[in-house]
Protein backbone atom coordinates (compact mmCIF):
# COMPACT_ATOMS: atom_id res chain seq x y z
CA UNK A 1 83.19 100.96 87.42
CA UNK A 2 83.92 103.84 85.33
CA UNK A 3 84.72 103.36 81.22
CA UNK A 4 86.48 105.31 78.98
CA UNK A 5 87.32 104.75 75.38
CA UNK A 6 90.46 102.89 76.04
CA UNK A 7 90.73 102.65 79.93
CA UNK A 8 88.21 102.07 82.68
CA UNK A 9 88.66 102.75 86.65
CA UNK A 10 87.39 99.57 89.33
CA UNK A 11 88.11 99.55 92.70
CA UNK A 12 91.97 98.12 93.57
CA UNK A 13 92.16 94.74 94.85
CA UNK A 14 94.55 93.32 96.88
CA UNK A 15 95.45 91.03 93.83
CA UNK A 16 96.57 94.36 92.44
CA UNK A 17 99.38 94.39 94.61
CA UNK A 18 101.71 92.76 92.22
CA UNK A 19 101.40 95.29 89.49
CA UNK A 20 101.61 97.90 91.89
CA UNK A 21 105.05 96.36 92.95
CA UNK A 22 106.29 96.09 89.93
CA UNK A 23 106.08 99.88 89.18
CA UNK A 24 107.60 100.54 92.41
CA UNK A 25 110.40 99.02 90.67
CA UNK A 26 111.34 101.48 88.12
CA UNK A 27 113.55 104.33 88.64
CA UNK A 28 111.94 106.96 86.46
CA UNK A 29 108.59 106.42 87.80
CA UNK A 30 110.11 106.55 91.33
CA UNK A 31 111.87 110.03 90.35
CA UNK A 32 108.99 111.46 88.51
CA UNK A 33 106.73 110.86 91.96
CA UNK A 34 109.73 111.75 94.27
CA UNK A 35 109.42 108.50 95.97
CA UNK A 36 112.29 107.73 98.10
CA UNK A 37 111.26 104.54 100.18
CA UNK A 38 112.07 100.86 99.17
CA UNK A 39 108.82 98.91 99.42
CA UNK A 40 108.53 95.40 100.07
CA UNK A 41 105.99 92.86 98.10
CA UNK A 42 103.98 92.58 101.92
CA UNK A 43 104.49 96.16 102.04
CA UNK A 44 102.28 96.85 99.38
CA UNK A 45 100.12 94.35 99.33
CA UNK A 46 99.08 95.84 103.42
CA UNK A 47 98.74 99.10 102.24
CA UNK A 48 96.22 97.61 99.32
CA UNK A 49 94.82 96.05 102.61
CA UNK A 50 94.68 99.19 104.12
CA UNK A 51 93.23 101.41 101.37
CA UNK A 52 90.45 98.88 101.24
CA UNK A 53 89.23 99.95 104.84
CA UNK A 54 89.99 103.81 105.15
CA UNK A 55 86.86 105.87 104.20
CA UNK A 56 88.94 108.85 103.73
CA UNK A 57 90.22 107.72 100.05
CA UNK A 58 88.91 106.14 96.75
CA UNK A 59 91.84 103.95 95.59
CA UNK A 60 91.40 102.78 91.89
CA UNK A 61 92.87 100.15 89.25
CA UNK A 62 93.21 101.22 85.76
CA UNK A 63 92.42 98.79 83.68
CA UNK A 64 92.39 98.42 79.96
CA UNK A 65 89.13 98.13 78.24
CA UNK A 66 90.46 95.96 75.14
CA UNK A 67 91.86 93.60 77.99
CA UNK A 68 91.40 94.53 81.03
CA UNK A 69 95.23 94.37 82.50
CA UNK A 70 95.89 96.49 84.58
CA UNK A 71 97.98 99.19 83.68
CA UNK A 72 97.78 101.69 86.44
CA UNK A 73 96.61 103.06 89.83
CA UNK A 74 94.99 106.38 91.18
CA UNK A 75 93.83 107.19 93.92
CA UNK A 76 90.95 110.70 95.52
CA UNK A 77 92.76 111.26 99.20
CA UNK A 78 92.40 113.01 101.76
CA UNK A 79 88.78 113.98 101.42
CA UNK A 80 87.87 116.85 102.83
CA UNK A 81 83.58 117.11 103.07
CA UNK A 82 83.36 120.11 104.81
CA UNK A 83 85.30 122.25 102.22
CA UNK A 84 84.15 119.68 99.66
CA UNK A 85 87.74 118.69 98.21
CA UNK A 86 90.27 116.17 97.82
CA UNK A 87 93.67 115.02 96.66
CA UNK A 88 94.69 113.42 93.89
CA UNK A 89 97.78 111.17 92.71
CA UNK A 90 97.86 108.79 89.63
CA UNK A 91 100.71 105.91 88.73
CA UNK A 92 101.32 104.13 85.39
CA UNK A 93 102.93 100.80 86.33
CA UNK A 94 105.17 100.15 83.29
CA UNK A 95 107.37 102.53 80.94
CA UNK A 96 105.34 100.91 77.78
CA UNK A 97 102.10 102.25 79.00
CA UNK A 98 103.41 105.63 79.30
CA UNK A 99 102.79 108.68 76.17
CA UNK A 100 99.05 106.65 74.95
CA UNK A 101 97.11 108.68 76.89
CA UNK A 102 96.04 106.11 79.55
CA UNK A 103 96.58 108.50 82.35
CA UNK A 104 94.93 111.67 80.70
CA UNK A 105 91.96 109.47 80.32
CA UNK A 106 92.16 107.88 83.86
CA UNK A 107 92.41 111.32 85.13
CA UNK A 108 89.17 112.60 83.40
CA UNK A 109 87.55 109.34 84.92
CA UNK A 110 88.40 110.27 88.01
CA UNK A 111 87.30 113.68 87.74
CA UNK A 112 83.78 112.43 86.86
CA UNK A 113 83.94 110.32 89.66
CA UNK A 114 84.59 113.51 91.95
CA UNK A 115 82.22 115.70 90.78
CA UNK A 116 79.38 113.81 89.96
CA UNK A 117 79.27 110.81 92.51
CA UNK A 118 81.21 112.42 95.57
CA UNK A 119 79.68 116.01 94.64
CA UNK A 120 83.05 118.07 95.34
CA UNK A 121 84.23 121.19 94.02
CA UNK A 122 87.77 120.74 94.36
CA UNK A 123 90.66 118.03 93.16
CA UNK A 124 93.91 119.31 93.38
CA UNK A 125 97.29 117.52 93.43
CA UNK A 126 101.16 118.44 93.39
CA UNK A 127 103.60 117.52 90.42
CA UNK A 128 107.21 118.00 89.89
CA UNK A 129 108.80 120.16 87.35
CA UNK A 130 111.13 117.28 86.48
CA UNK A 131 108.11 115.76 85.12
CA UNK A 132 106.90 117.73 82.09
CA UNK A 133 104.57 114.71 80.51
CA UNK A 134 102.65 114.46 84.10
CA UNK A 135 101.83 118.36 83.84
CA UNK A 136 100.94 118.36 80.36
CA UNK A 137 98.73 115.10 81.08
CA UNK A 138 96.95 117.22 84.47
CA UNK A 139 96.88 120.66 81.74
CA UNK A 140 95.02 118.34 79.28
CA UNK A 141 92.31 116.79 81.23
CA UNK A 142 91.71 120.27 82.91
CA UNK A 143 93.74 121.18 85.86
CA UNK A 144 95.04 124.51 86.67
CA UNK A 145 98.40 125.46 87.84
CA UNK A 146 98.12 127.55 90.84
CA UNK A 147 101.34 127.76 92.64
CA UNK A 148 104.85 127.03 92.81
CA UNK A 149 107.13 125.85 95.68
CA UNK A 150 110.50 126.68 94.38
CA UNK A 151 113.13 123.81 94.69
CA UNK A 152 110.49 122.10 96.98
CA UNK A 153 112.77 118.37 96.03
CA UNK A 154 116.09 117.54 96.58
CA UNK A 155 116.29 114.12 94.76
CA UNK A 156 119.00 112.70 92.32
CA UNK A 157 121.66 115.54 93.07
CA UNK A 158 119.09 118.37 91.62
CA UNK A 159 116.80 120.42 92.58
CA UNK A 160 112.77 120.34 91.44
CA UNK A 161 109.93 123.12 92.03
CA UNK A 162 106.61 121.39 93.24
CA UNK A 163 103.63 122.79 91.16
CA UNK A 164 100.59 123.16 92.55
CA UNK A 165 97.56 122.31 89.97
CA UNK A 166 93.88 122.00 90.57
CA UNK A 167 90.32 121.25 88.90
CA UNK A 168 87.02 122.67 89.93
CA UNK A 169 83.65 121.46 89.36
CA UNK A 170 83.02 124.55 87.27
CA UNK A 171 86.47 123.93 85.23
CA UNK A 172 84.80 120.16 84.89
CA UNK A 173 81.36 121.35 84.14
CA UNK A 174 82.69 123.92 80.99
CA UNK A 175 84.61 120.34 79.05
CA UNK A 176 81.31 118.88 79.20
């Protein structure tokens, strides 16, 4: 378990499914992560399944400290040891969590989780320009734009540019 001053990171439980399906459930949070696909409840509660067994990720509930709901998930994917890096993606489950700073902290959890107990360099993830609090979240707990795929998205009748961001362990080591 990792703990912050208002959030901490355990692993995700199946019993997490719920939560997870309930964020599924909202259309913003579906637009700002350019997810297209209708999930069922079994869906989701397989894929916890699945997480669960596949040594290629670190899937995470965020929890808060005061009460220990969970509010969130994140997951480290697609590990990569022999250039020492991996993926990152991070969900807020309900509109009311959103703007307190629960993901920037989740995100800086994660990071220490990266760099100090799976002893990467890299994390790097992709965000959508339609979703300006997610990239000033990523900006905030240290990540680096790098790149931009130009109208990468066709979703809700526009188009979106898919920004490329990333954290080293040197970036990590310097907001220590």
């Amino acid at each position: 378990m990792l703990t912050g001053r208002t959030v901490y990171l355990r692993p995700l439980k199946v019993v997490d499914s719920a939560s997870i399906f309930a964020g599924l459930q909202d259309e913003e949070a579906l637009y700002m992560t350019a997810t297209r696909k209708v999930f069922t409840k079994e869906e989701v509660k397989e894929a916890v399944c699945q997480f669960e067994r596949d040594s290629s990720r670190h899937d995470f509930a965020i929890c808060l400290v005061k009460s220990g709901e969970i509010i969130g998930d994140l997951a480290i994917i697609e590990i990569d040891l022999d250039n020492n890096k991996a993926m990152y993606r991070i969900a807020l489950h309900h509109k009311n969590q959103y703007g307190k700073g629960y993901g920037t902290e989740a995100t800086m959890l994660a990071q220490q989780f990266v760099f100090e107990e799976l002893q990467l360099n890299r994390l790097e993830l992709q965000v959508y320009s339609h979703n300006p609090r997610g990239i000033a979240s990523y900006k905030k707990a240290g990540f680096k734009q790098e790149g931009v795929l130009r109208q990468a998205l066709y979703m809700n009748d526009v188009y979106s540019d898919e920004i490329i961001m990333s954290v080293l362990y040197e970036d990590y080591r310097r907001k220590q």
